[in-house]
Structure formats: structure tokens, C-alpha cells
PDB file of N, CA and C in Angstrom:
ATOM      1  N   UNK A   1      24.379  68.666 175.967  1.00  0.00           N
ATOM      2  CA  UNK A   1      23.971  67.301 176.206  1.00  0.00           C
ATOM      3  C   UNK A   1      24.533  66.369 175.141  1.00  0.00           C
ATOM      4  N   UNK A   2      24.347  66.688 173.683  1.00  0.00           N
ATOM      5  CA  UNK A   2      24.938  66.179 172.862  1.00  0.00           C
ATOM      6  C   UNK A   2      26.379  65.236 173.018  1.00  0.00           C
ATOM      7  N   UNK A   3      26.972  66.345 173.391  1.00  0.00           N
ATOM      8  CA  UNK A   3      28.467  66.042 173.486  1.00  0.00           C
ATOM      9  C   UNK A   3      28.688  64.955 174.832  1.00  0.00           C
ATOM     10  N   UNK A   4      27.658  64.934 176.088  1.00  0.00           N
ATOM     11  CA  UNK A   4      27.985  64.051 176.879  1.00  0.00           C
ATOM     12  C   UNK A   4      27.304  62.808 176.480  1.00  0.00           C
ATOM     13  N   UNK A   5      26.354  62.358 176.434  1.00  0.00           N
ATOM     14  CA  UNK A   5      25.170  61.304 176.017  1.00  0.00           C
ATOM     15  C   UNK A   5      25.456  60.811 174.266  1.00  0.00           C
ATOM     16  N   UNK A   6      26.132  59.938 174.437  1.00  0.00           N
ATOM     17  CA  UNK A   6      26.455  59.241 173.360  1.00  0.00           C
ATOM     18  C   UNK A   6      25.731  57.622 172.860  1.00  0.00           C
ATOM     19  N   UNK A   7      25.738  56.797 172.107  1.00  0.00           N
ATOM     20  CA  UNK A   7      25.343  56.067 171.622  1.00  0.00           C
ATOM     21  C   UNK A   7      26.178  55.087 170.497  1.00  0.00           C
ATOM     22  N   UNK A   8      26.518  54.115 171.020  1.00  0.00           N
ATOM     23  CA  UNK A   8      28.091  53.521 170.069  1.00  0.00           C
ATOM     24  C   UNK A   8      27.459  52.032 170.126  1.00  0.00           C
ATOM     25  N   UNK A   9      27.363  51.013 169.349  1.00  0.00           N
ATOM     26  CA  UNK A   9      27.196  49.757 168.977  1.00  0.00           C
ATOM     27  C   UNK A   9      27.939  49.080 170.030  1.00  0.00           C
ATOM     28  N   UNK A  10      29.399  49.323 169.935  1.00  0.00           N
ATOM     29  CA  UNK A  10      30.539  48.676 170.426  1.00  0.00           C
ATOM     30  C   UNK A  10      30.491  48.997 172.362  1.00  0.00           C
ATOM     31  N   UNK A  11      29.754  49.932 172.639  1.00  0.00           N
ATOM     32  CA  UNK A  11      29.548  50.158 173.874  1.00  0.00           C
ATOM     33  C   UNK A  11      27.992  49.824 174.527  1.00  0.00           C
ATOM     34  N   UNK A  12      28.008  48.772 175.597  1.00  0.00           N
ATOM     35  CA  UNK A  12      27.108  48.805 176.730  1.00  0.00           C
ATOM     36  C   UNK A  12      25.535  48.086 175.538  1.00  0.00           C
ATOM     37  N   UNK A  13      26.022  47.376 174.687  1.00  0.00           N
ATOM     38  CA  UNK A  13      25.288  47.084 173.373  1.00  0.00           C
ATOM     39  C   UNK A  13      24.367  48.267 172.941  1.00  0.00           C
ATOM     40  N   UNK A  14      24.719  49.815 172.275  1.00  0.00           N
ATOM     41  CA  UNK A  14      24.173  50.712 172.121  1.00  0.00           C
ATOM     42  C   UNK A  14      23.329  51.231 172.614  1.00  0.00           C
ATOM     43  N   UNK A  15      23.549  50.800 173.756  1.00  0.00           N
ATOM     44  CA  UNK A  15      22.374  51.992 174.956  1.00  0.00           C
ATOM     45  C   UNK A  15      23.301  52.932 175.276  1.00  0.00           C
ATOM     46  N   UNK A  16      21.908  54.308 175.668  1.00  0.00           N
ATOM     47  CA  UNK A  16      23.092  55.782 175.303  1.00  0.00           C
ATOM     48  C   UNK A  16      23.999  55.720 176.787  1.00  0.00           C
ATOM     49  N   UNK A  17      24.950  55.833 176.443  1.00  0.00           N
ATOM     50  CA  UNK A  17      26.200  56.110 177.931  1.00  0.00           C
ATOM     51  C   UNK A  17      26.668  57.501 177.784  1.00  0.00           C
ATOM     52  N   UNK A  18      26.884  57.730 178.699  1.00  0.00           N
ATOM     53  CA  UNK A  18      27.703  59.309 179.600  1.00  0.00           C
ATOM     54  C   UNK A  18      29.308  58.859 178.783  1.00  0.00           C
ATOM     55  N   UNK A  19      29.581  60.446 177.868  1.00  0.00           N
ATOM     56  CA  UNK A  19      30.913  60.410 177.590  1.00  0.00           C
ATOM     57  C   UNK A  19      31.457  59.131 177.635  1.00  0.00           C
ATOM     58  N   UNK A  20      30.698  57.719 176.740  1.00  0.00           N
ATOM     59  CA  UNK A  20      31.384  56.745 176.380  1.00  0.00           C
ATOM     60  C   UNK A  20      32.077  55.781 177.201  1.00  0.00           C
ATOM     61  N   UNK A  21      31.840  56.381 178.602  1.00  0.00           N
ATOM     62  CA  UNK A  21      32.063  55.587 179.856  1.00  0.00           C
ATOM     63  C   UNK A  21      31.008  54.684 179.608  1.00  0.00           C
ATOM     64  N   UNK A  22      30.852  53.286 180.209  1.00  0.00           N
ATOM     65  CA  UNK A  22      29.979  52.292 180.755  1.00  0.00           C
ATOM     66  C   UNK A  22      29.341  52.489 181.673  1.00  0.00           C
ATOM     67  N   UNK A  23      28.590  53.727 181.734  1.00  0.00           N
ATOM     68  CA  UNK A  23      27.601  53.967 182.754  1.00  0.00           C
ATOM     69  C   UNK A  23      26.453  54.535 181.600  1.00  0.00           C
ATOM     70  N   UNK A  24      25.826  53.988 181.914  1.00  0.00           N
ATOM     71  CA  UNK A  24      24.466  54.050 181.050  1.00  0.00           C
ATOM     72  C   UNK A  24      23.534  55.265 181.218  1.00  0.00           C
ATOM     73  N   UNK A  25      22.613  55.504 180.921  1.00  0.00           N
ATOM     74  CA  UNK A  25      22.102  57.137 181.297  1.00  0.00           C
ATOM     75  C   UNK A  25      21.039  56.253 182.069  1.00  0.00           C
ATOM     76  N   UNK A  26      20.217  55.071 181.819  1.00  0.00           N
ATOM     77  CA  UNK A  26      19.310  54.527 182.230  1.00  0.00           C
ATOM     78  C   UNK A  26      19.819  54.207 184.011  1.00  0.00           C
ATOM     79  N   UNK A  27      21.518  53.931 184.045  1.00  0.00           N
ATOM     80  CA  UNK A  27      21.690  53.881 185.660  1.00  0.00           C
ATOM     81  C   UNK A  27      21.620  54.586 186.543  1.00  0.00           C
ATOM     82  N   UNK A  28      21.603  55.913 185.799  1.00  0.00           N
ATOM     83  CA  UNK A  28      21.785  57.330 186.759  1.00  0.00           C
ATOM     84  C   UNK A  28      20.589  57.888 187.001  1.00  0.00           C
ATOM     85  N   UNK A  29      19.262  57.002 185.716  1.00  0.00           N
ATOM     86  CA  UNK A  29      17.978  57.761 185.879  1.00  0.00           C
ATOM     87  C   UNK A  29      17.325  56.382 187.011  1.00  0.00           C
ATOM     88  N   UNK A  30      17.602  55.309 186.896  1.00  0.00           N
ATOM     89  CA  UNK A  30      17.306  54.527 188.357  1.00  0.00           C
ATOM     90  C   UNK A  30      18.412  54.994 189.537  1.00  0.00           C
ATOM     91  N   UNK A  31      19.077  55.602 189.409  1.00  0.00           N
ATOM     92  CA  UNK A  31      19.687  56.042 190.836  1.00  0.00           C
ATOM     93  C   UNK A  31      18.155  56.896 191.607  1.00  0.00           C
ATOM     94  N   UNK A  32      18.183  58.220 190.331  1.00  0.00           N
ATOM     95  CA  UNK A  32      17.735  58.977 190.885  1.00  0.00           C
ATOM     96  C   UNK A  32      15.643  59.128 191.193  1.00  0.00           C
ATOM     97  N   UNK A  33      15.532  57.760 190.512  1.00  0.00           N
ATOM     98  CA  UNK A  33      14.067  57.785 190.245  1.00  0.00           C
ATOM     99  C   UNK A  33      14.113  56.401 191.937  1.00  0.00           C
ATOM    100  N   UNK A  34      15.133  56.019 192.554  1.00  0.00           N
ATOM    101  CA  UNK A  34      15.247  55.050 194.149  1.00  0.00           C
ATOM    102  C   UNK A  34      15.463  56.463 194.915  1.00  0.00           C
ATOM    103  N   UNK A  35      15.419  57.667 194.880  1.00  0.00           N
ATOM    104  CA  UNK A  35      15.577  58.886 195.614  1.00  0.00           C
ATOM    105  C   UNK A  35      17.280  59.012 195.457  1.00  0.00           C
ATOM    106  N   UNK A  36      18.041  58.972 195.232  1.00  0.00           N
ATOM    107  CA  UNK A  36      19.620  59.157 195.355  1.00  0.00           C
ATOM    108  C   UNK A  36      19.439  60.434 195.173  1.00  0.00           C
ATOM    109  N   UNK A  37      20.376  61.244 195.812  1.00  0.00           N
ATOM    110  CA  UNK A  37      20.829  62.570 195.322  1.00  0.00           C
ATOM    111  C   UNK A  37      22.064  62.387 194.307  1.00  0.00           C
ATOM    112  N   UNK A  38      22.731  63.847 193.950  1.00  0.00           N
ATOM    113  CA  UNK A  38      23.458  63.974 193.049  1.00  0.00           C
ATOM    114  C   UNK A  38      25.084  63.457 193.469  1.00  0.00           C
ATOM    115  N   UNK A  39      25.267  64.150 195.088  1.00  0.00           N
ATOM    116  CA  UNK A  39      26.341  63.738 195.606  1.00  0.00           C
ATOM    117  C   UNK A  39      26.667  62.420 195.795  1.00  0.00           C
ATOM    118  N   UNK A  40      25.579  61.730 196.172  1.00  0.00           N
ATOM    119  CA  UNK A  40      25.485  60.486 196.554  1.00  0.00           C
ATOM    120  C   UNK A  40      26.089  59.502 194.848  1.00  0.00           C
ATOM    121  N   UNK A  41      25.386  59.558 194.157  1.00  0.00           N
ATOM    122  CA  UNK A  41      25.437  59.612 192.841  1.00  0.00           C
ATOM    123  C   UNK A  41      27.027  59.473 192.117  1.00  0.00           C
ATOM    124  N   UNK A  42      27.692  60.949 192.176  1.00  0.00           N
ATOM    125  CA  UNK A  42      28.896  61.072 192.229  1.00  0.00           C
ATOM    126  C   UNK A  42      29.935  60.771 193.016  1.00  0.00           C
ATOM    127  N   UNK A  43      29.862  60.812 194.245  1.00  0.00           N
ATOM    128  CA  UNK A  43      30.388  59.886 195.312  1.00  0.00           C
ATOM    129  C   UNK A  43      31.101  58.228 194.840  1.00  0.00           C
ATOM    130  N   UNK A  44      29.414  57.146 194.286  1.00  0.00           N
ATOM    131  CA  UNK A  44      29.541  56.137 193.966  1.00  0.00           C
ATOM    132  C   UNK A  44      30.198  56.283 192.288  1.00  0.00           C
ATOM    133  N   UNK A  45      30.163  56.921 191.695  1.00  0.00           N
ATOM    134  CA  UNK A  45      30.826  56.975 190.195  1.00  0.00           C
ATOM    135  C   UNK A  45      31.641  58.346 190.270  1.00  0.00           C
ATOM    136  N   UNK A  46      33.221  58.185 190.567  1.00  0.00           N
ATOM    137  CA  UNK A  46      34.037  59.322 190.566  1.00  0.00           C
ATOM    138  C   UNK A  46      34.322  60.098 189.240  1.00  0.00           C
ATOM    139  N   UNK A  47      33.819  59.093 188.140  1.00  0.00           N
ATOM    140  CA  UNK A  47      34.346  59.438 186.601  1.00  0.00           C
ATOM    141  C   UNK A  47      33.416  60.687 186.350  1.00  0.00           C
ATOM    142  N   UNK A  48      32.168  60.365 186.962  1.00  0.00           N
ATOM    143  CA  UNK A  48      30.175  61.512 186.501  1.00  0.00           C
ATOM    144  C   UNK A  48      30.888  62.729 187.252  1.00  0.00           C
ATOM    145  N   UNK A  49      30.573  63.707 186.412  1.00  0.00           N
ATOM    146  CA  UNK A  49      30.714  65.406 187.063  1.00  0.00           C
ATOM    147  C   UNK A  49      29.178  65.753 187.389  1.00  0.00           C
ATOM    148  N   UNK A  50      28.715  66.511 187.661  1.00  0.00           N
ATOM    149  CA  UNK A  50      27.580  66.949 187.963  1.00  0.00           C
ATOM    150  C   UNK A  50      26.738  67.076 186.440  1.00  0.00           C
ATOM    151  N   UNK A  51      27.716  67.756 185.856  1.00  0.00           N
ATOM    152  CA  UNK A  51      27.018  67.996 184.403  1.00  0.00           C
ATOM    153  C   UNK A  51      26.649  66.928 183.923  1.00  0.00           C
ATOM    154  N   UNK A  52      27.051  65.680 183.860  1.00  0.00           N
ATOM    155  CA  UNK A  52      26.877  64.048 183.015  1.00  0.00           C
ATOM    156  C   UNK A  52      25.272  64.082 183.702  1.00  0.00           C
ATOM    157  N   UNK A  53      24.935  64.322 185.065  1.00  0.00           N
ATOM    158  CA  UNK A  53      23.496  63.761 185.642  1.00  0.00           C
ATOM    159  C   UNK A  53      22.557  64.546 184.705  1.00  0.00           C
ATOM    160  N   UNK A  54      22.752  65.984 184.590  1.00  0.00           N
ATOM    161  CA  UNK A  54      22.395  66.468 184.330  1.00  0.00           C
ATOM    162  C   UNK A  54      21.742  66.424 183.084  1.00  0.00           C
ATOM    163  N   UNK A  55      22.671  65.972 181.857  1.00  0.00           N
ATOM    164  CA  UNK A  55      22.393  65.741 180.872  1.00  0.00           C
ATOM    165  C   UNK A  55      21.736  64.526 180.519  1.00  0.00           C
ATOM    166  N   UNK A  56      21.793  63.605 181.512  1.00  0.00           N
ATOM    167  CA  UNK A  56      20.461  62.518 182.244  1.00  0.00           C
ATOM    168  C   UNK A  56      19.404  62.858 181.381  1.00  0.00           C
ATOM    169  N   UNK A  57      19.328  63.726 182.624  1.00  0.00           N
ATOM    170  CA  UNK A  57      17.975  64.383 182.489  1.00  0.00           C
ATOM    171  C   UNK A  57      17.414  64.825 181.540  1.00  0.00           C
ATOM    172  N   UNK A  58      18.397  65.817 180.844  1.00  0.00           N
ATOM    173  CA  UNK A  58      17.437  66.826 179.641  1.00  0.00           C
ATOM    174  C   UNK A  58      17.362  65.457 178.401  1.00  0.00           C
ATOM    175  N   UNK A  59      18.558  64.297 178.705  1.00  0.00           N
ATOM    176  CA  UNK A  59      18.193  63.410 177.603  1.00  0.00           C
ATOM    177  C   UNK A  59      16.852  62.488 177.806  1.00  0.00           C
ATOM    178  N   UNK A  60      16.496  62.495 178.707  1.00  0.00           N
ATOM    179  CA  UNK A  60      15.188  61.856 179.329  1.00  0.00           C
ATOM    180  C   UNK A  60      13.719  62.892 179.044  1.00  0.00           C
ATOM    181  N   UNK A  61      14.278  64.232 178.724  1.00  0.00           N
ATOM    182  CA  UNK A  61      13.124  64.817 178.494  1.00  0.00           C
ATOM    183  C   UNK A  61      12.981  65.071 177.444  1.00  0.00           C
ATOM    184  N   UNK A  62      14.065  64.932 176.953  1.00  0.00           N
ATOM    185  CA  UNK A  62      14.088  65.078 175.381  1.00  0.00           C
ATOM    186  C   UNK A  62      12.905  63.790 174.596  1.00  0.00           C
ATOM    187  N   UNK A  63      13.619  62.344 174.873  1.00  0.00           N
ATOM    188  CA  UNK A  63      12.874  61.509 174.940  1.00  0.00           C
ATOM    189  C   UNK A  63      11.146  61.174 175.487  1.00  0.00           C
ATOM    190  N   UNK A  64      10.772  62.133 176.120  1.00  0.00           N
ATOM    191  CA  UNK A  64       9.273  62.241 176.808  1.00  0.00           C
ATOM    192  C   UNK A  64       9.073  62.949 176.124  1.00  0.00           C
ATOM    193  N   UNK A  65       9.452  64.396 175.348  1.00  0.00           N
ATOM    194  CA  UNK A  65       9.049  64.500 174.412  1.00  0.00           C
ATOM    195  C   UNK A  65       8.254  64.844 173.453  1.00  0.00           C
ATOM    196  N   UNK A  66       8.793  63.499 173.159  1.00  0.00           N
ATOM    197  CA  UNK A  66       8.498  62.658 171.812  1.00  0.00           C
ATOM    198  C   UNK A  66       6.824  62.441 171.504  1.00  0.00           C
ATOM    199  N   UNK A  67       6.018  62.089 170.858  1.00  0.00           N
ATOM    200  CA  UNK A  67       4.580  62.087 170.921  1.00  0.00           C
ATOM    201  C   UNK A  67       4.771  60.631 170.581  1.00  0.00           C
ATOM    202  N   UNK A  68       4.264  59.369 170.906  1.00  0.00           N
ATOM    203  CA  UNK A  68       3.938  58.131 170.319  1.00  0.00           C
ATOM    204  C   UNK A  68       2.444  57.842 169.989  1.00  0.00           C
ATOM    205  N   UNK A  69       2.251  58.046 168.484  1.00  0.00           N
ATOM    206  CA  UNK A  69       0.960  57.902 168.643  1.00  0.00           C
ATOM    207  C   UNK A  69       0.838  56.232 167.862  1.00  0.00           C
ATOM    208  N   UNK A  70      -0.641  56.070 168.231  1.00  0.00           N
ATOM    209  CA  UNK A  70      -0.944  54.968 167.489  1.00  0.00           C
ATOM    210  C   UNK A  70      -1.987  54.784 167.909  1.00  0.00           C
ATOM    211  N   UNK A  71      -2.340  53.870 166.472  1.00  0.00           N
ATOM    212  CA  UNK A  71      -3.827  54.243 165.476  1.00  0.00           C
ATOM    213  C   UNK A  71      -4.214  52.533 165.574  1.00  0.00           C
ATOM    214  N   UNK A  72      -5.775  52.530 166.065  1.00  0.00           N
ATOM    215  CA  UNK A  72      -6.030  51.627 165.673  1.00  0.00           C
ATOM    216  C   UNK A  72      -6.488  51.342 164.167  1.00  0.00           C
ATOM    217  N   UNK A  73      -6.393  50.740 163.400  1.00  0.00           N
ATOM    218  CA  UNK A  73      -6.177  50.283 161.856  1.00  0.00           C
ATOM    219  C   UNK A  73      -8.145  49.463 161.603  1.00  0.00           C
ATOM    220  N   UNK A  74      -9.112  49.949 160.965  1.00  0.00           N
ATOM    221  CA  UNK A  74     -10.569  49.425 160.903  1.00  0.00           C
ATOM    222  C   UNK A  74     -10.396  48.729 159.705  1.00  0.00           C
ATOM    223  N   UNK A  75     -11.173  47.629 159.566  1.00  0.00           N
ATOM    224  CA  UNK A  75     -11.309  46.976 157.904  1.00  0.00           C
ATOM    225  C   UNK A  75     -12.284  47.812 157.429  1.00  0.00           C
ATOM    226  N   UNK A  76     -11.452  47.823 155.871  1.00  0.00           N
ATOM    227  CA  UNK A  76     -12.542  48.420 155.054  1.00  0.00           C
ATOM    228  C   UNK A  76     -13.606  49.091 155.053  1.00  0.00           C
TER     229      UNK A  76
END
């Protein structure tokens, strides 16, 4: 996943993109969160291999994750 799901300033204003292409990981996870399949998917972006969706994903779960906690703060 590493190696596909990147993160560059100079690209897409540092939101993570697929192998540095201008396709965002966030477009492929609204493809597939409107029902799209994979073909369908790849079809419309000839550059995405199967593996790029893929790594979507595990980067999306990677990100879920994550624990966010937070504390409410009491006076004194």
C-alpha cells in the first residue's frame, strides 16, 4: 500500500493520491461507497490497476483504525 498511496504538497493540495496520479484515494472511496464496482471503476480511470482500489481500501482502514479520543477538560 505504501508504495501506491502517496501524499506530496505539490499534488491534488496534499491529499493522499494513487501512485502520484491526480486521482485521489477519497475518489475511488466515493466511487465505491455510490455502489460502483471495481471494473466499472477501472473502465472510467484506465491509469488504476485493480491493486491502486485496493490499496483504497486497506488505506481507509488503516485510517479507521486509528482511536480519536477526546476528553472533556473540568475546572479545577
Amino acid at each position: 500500500m505504501e508504495e501506491r498511496i502517496i501524499t506530496d504538497p505539490n499534488i491534488c493540495n496534499g491529499k493522499p493520491v494513487i501512485r502520484g496520479l491526480r486521482i485521489t484515494v477519497s475518489t475511488v472511496l466515493e466511487y465505491l461507497a455510490a455502489g460502483e464496482n471495481i471494473e466499472n471503476i477501472l473502465q472510467a480511470h484506465p491509469v488504476l490497476e485493480a491493486e491502486d482500489i485496493k490499496a483504497c481500501l486497506a488505506y481507509a482502514k488503516k485510517l479507521s483504525d486509528k482511536s480519536i479520543l477526546t476528553y472533556a477538560i473540568k475546572p479545577g
